[in-house]
PDB file of N, CA and C in Angstrom:
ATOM      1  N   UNK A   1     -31.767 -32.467 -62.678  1.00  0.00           N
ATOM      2  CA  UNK A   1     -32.037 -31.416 -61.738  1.00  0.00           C
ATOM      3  C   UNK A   1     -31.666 -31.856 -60.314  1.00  0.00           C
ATOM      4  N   UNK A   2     -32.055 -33.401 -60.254  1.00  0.00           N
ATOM      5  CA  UNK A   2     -31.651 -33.885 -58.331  1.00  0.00           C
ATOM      6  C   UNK A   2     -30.352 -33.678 -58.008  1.00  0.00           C
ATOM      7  N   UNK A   3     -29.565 -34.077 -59.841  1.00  0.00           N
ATOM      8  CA  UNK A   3     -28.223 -33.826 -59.540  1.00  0.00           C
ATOM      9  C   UNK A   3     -27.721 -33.019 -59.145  1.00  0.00           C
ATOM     10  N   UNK A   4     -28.107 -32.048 -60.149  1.00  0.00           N
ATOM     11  CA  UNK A   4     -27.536 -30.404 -59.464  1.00  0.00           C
ATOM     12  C   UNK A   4     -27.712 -30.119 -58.435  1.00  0.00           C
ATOM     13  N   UNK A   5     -28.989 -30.237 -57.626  1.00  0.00           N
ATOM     14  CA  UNK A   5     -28.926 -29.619 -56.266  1.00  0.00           C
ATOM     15  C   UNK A   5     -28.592 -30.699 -55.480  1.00  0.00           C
ATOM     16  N   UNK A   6     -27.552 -31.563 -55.606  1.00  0.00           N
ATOM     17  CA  UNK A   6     -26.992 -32.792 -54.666  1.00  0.00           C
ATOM     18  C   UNK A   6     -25.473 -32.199 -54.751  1.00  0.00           C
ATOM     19  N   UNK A   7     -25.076 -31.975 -56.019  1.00  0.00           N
ATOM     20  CA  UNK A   7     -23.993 -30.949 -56.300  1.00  0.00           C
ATOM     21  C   UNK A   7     -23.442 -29.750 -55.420  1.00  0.00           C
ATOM     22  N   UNK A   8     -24.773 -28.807 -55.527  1.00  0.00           N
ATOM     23  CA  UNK A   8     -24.557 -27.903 -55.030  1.00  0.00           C
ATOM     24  C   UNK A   8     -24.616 -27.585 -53.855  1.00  0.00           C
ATOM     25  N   UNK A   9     -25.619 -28.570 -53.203  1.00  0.00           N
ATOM     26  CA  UNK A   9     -25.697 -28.619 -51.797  1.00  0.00           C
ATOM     27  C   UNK A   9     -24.127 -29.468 -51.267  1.00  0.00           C
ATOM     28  N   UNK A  10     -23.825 -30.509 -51.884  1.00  0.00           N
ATOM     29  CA  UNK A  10     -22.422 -30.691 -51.357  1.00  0.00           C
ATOM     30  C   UNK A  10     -21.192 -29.775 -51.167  1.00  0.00           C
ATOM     31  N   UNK A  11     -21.339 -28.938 -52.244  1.00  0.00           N
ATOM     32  CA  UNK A  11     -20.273 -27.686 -52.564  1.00  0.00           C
ATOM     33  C   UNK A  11     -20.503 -26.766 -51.301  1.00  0.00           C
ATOM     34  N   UNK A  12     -21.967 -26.619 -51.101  1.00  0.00           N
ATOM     35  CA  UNK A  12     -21.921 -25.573 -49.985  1.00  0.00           C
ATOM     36  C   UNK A  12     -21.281 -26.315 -48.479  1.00  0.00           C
ATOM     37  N   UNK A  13     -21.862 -27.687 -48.505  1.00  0.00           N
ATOM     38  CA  UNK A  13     -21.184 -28.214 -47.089  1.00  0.00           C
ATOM     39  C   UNK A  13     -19.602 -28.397 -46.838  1.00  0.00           C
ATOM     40  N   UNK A  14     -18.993 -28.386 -48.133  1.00  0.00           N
ATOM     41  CA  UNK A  14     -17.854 -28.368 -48.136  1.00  0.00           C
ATOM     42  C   UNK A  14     -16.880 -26.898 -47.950  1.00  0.00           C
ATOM     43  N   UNK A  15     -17.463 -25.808 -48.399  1.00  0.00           N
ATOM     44  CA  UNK A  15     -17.202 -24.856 -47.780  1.00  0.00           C
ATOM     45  C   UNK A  15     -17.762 -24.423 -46.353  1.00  0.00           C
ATOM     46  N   UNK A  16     -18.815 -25.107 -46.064  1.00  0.00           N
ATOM     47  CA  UNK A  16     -19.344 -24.950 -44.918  1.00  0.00           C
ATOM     48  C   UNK A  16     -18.206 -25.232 -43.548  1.00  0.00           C
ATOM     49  N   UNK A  17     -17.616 -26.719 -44.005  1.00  0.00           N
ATOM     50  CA  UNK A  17     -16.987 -27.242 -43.563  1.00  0.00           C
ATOM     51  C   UNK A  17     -15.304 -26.782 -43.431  1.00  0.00           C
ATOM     52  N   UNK A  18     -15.045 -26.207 -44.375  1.00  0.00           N
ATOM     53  CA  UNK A  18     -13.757 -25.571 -44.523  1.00  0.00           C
ATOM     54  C   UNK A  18     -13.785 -24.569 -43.422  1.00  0.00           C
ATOM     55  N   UNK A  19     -14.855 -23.974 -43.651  1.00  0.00           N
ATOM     56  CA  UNK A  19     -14.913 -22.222 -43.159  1.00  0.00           C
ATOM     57  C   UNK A  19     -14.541 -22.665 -41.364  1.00  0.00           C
ATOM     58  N   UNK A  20     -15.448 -23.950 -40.989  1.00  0.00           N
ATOM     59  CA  UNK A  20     -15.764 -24.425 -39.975  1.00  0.00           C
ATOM     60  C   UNK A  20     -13.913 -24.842 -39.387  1.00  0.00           C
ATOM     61  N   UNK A  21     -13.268 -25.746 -39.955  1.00  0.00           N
ATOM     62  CA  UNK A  21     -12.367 -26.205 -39.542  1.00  0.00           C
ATOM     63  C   UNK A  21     -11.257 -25.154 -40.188  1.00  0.00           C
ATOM     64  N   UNK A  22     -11.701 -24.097 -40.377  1.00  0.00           N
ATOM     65  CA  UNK A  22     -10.027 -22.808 -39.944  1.00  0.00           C
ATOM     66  C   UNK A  22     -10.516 -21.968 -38.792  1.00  0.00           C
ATOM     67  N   UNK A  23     -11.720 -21.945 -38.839  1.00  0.00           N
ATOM     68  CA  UNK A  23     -12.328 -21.223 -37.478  1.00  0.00           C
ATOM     69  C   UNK A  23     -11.351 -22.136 -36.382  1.00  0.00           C
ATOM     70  N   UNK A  24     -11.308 -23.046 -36.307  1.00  0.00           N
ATOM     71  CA  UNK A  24     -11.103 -24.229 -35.374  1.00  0.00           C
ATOM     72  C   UNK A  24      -9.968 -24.118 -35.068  1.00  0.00           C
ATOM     73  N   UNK A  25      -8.978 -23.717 -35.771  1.00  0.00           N
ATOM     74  CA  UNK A  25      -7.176 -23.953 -36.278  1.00  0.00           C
ATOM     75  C   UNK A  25      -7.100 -22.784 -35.870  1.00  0.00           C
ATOM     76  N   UNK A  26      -7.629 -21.774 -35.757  1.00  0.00           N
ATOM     77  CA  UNK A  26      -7.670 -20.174 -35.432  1.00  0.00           C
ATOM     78  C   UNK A  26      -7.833 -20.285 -34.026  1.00  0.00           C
ATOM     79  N   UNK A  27      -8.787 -20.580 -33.347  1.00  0.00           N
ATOM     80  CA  UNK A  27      -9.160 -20.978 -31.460  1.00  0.00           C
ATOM     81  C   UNK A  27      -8.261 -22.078 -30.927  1.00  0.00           C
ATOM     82  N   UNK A  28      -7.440 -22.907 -31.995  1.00  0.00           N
ATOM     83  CA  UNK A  28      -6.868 -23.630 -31.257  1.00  0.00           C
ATOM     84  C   UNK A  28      -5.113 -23.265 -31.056  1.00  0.00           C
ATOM     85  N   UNK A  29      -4.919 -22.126 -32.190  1.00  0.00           N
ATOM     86  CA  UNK A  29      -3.359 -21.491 -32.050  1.00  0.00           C
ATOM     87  C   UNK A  29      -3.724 -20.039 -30.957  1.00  0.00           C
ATOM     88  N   UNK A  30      -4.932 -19.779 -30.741  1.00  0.00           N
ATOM     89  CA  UNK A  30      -5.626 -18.779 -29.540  1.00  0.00           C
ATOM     90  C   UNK A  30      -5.098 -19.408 -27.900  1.00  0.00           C
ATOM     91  N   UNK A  31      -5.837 -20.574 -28.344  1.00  0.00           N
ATOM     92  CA  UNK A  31      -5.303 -21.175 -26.967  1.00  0.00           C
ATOM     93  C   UNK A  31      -4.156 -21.814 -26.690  1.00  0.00           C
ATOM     94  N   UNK A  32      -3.467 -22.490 -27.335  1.00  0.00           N
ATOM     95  CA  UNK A  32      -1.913 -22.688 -27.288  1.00  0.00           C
ATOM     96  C   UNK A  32      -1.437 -21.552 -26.772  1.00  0.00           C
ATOM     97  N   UNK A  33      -1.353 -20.359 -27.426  1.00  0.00           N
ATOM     98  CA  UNK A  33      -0.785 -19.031 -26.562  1.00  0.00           C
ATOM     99  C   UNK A  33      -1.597 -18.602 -25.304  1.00  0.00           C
ATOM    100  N   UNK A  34      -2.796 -19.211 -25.329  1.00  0.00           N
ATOM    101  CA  UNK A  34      -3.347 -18.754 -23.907  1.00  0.00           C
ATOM    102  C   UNK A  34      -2.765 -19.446 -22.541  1.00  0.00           C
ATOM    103  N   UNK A  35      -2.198 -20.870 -23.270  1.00  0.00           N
ATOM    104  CA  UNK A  35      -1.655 -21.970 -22.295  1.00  0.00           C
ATOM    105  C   UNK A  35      -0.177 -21.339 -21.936  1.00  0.00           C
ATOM    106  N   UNK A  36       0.750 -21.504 -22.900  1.00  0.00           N
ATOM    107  CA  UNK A  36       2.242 -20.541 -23.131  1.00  0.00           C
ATOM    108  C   UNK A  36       1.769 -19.452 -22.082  1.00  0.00           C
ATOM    109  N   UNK A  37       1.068 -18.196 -21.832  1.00  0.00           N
ATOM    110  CA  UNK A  37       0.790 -17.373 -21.440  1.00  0.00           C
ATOM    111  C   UNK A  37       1.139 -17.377 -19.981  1.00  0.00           C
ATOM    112  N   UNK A  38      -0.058 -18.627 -19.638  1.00  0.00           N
ATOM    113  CA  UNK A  38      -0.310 -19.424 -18.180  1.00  0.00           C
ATOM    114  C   UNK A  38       0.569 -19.796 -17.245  1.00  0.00           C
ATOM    115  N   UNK A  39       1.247 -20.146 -18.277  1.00  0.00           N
ATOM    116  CA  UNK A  39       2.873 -21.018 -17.986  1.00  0.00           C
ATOM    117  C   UNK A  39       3.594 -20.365 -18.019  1.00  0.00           C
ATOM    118  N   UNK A  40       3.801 -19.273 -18.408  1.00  0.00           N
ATOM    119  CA  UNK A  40       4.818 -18.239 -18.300  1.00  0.00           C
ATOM    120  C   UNK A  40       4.766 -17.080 -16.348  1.00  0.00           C
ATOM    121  N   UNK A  41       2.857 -17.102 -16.174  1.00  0.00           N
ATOM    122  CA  UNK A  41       2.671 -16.443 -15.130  1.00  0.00           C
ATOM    123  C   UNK A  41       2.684 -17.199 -14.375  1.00  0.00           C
ATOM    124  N   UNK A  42       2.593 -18.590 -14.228  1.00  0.00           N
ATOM    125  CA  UNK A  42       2.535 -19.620 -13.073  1.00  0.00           C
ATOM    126  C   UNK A  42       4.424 -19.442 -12.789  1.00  0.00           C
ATOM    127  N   UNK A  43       4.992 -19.462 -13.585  1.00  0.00           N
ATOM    128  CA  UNK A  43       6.632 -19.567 -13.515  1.00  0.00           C
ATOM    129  C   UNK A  43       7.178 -18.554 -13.020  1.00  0.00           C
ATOM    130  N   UNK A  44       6.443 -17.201 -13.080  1.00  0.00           N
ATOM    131  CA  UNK A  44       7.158 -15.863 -13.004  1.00  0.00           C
ATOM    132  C   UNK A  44       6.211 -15.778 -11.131  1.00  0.00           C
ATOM    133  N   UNK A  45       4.849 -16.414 -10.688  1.00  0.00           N
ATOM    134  CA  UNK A  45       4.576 -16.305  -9.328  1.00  0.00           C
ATOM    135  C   UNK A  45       5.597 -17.397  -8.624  1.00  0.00           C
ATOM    136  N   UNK A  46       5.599 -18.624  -9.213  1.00  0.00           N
ATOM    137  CA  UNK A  46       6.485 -19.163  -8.236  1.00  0.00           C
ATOM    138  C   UNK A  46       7.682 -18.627  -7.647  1.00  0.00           C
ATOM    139  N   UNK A  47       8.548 -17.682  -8.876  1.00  0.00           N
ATOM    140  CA  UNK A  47       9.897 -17.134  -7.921  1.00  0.00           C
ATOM    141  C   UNK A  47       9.545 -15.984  -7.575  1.00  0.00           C
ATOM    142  N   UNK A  48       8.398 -15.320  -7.646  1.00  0.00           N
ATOM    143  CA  UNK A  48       8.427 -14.392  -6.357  1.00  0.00           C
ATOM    144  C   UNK A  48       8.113 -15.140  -5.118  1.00  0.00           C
ATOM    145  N   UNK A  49       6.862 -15.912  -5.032  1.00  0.00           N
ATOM    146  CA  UNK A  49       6.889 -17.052  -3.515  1.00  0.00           C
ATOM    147  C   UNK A  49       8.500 -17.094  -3.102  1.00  0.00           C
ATOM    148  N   UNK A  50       8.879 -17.280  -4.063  1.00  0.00           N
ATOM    149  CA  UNK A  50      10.444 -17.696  -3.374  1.00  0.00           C
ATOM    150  C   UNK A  50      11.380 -16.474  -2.613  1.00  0.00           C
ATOM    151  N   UNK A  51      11.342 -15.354  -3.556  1.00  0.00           N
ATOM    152  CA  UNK A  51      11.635 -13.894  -3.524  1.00  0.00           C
ATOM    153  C   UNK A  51      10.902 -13.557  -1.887  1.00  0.00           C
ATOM    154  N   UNK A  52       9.835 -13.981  -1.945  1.00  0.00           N
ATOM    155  CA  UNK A  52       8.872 -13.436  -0.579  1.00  0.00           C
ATOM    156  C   UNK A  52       9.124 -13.563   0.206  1.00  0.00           C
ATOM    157  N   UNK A  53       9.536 -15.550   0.262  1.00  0.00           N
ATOM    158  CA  UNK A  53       9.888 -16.202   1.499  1.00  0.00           C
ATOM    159  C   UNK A  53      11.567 -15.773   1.770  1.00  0.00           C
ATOM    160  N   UNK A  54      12.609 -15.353   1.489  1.00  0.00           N
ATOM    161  CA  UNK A  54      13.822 -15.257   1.546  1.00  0.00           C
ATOM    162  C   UNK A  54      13.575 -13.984   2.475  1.00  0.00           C
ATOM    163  N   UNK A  55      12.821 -12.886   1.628  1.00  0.00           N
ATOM    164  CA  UNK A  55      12.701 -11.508   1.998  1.00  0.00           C
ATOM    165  C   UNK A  55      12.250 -11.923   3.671  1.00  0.00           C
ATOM    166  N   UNK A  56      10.821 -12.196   3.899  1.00  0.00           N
ATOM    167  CA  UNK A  56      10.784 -12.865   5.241  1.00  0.00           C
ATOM    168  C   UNK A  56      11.852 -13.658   6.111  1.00  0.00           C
ATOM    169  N   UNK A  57      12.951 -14.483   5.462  1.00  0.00           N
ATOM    170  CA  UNK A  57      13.530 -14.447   6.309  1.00  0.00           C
ATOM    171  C   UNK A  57      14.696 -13.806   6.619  1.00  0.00           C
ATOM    172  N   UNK A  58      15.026 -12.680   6.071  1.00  0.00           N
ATOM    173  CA  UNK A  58      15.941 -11.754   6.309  1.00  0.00           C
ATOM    174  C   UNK A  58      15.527 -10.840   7.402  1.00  0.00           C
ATOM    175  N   UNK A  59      14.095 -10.426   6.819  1.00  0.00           N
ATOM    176  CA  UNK A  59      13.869 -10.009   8.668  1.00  0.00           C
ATOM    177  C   UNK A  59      13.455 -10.332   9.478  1.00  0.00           C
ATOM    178  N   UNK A  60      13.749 -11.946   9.468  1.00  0.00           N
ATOM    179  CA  UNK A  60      13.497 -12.837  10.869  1.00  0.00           C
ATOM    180  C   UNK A  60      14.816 -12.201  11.152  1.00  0.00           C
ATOM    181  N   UNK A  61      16.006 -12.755  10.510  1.00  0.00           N
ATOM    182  CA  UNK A  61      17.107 -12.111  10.620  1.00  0.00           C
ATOM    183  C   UNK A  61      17.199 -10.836  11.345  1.00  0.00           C
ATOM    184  N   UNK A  62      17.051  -9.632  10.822  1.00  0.00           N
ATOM    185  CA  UNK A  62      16.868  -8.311  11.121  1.00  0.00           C
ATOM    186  C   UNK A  62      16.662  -8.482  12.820  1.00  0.00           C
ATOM    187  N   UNK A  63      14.847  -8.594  12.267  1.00  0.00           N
ATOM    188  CA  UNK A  63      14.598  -8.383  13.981  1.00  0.00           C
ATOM    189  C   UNK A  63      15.531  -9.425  14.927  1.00  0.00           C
ATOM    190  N   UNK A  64      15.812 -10.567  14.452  1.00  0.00           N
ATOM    191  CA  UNK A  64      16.979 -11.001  15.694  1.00  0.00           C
ATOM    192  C   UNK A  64      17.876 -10.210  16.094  1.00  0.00           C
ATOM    193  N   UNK A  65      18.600  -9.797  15.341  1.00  0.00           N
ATOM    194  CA  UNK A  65      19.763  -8.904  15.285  1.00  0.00           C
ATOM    195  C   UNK A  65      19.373  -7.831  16.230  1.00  0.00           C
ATOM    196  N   UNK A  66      18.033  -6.867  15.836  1.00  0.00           N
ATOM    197  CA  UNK A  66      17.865  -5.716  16.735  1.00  0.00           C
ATOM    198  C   UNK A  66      17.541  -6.029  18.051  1.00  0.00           C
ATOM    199  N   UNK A  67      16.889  -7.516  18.638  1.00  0.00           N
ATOM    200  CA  UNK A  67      16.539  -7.470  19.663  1.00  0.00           C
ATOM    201  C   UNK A  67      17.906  -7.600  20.520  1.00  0.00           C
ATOM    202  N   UNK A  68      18.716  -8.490  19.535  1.00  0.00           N
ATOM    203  CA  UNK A  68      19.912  -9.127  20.299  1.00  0.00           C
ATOM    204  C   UNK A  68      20.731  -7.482  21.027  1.00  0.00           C
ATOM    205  N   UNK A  69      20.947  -7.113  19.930  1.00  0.00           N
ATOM    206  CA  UNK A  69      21.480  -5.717  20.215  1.00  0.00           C
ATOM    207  C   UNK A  69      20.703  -4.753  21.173  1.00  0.00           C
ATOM    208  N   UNK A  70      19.519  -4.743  21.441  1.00  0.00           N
ATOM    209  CA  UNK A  70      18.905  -3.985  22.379  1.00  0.00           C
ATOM    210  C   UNK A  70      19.248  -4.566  23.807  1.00  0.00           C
ATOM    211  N   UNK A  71      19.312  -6.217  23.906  1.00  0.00           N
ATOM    212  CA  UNK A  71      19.903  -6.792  24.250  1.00  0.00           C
ATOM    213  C   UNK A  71      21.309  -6.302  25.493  1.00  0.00           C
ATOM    214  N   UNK A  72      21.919  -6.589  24.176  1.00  0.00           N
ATOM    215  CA  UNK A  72      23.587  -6.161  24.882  1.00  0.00           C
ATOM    216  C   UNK A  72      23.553  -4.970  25.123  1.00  0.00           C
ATOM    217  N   UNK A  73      23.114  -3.667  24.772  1.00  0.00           N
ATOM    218  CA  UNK A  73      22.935  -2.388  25.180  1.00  0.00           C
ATOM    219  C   UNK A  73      22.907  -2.167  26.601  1.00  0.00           C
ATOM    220  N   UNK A  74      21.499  -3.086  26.652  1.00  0.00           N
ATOM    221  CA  UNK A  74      21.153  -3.045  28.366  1.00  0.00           C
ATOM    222  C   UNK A  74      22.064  -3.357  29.185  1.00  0.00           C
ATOM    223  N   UNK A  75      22.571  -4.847  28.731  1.00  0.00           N
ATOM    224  CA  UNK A  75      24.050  -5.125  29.773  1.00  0.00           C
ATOM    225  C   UNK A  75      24.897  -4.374  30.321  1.00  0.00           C
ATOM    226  N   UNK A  76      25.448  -3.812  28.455  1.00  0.00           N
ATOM    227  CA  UNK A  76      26.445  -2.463  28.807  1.00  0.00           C
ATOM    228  C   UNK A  76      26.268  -1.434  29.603  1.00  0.00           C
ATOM    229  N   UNK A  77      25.019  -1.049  29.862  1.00  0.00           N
ATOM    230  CA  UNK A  77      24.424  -0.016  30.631  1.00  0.00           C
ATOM    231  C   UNK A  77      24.853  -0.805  31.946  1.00  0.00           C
ATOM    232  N   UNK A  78      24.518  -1.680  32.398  1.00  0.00           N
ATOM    233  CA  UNK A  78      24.200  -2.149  33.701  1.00  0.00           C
ATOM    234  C   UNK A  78      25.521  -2.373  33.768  1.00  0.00           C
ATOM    235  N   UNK A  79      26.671  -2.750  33.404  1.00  0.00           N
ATOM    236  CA  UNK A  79      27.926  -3.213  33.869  1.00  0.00           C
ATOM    237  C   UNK A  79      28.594  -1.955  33.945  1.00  0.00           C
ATOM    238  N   UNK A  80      28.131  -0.989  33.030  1.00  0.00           N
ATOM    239  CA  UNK A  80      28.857   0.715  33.366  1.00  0.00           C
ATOM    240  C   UNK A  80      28.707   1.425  34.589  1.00  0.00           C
ATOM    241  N   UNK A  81      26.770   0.436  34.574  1.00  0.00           N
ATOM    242  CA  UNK A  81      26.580   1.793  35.959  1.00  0.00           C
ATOM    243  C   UNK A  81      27.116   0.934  37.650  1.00  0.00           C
ATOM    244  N   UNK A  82      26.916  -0.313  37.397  1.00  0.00           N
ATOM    245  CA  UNK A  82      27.355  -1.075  38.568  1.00  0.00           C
ATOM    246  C   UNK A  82      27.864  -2.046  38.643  1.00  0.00           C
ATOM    247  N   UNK A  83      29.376  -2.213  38.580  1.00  0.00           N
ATOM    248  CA  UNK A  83      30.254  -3.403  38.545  1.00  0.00           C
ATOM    249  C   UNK A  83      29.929  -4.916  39.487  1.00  0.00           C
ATOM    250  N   UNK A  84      29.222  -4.805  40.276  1.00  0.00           N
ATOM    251  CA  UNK A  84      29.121  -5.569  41.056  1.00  0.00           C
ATOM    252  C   UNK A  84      27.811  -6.157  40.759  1.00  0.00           C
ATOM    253  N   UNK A  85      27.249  -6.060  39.355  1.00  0.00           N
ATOM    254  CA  UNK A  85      26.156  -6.526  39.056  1.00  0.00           C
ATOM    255  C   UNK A  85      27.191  -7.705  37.629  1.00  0.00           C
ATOM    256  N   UNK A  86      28.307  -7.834  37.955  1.00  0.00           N
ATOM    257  CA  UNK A  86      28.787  -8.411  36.851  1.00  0.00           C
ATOM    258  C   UNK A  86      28.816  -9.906  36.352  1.00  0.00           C
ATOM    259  N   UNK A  87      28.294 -10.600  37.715  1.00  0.00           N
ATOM    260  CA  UNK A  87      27.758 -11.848  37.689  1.00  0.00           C
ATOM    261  C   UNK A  87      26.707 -12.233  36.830  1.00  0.00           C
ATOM    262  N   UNK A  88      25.223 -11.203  37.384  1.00  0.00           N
ATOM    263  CA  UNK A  88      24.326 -11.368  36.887  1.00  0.00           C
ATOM    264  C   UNK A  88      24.532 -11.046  35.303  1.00  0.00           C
ATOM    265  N   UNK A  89      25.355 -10.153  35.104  1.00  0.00           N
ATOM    266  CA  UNK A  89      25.337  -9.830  33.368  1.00  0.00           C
ATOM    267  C   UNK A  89      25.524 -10.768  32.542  1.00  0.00           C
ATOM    268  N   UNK A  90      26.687 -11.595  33.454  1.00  0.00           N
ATOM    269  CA  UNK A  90      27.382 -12.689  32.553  1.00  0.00           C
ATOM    270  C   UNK A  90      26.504 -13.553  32.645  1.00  0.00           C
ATOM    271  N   UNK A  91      25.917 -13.982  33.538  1.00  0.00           N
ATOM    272  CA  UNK A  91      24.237 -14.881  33.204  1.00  0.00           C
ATOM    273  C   UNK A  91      23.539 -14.526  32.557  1.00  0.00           C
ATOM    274  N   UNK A  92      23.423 -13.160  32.286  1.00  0.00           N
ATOM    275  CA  UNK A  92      22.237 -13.137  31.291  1.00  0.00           C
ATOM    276  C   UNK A  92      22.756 -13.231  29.566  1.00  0.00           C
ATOM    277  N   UNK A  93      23.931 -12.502  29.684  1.00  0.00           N
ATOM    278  CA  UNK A  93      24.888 -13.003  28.671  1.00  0.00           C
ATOM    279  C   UNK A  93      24.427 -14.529  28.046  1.00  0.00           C
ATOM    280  N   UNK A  94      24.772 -15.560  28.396  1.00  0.00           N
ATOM    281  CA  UNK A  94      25.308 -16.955  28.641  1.00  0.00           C
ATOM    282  C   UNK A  94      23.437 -17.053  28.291  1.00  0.00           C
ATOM    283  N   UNK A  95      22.630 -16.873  28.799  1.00  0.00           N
ATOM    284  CA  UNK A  95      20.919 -16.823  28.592  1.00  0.00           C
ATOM    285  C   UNK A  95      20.758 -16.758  26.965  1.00  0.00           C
ATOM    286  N   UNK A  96      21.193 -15.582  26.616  1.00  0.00           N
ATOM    287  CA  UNK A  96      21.057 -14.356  25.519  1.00  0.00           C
ATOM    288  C   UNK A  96      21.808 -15.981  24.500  1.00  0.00           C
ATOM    289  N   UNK A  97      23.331 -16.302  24.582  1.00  0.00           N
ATOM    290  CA  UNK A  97      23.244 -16.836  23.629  1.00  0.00           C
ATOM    291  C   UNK A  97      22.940 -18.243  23.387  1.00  0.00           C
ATOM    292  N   UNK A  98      22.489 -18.627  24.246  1.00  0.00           N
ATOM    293  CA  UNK A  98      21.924 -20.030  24.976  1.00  0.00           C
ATOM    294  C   UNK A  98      20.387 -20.359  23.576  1.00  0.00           C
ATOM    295  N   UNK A  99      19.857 -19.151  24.007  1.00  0.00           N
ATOM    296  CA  UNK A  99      18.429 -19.012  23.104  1.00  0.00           C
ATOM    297  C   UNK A  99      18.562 -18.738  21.847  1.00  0.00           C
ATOM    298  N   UNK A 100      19.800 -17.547  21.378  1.00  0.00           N
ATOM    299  CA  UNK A 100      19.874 -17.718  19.862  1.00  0.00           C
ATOM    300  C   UNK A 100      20.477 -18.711  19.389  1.00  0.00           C
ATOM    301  N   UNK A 101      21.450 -19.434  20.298  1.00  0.00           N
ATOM    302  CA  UNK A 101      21.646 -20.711  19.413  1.00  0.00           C
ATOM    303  C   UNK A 101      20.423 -21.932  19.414  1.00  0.00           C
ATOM    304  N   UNK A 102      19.306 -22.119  20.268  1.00  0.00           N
ATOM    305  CA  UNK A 102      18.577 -22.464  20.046  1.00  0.00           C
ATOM    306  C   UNK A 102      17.293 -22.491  18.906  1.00  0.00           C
ATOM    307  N   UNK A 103      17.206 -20.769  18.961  1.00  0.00           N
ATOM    308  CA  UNK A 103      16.522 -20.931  17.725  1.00  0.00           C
ATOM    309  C   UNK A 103      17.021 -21.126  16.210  1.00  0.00           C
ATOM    310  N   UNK A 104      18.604 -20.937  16.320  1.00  0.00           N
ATOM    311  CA  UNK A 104      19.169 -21.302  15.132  1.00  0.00           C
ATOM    312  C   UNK A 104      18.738 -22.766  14.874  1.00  0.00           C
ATOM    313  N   UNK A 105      18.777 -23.631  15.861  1.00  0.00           N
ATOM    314  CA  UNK A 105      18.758 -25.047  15.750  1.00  0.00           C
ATOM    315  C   UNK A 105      17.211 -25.357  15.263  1.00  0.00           C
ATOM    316  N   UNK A 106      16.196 -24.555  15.826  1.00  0.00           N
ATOM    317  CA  UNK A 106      14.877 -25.016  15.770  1.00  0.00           C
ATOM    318  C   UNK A 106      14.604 -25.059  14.459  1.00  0.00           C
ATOM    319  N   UNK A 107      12.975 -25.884  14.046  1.00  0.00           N
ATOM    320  CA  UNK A 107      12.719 -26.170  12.599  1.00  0.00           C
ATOM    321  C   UNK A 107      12.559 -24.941  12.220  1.00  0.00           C
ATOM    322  N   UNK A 108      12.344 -24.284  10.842  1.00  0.00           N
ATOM    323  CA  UNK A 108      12.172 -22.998  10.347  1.00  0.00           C
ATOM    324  C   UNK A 108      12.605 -22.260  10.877  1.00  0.00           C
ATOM    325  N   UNK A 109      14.031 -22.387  11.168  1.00  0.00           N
ATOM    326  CA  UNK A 109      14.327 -21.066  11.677  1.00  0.00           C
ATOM    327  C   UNK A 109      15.276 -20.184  10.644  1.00  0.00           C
TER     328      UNK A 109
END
């Protein structure tokens, strides 16, 4: 009789144990794809950061461009309406690209 229920109680721990270690094999192919997953969205934010930062500097770009041009507008105005202001234009000229080549040079620019 001890036998049998030494038997049977082993039989049950052994399915106990089975049941236990596919549960296990089941949460652990869960999380492998949860990791894959991770790694797929960590990969797909980094190149937008990248996407972001480019976009930003296109309209660092941009707005250079429009100020530059608002810029020379004014000149043109002022050298149309009074020739004898043509000194000062060309100084401010000579200013104008003095500074954008500067900030070309500067860090982050």
């Amino acid at each position: 009789m001890a036998a049998t229920a030494a038997l049977s109680l082993a039989t049950y721990n052994t399915i106990q144990i089975s049941k236990l270690e596919t549960a296990i094999v089941a949460q652990l192919a869960k999380t492998d794809l949860l990791t894959d997953i991770s790694k797929l969205h960590e990969q797909h934010l980094h190149k937008l950061d990248g996407m972001i930062d480019e976009i930003g500097n296109e309209l660092k770009v941009v707005q250079m461009n429009q100020q530059f041009q608002v810029r020379v507008d004014r000149i043109v105005a002022q050298i149309t309406f009074d020739e004898q202001k043509l000194p000062a234009v060309i100084a401010t000229f000579e200013r104008i690209i003095i500074t954008a080549f500067n900030q070309k040079l500067a860090p982050g620019a």
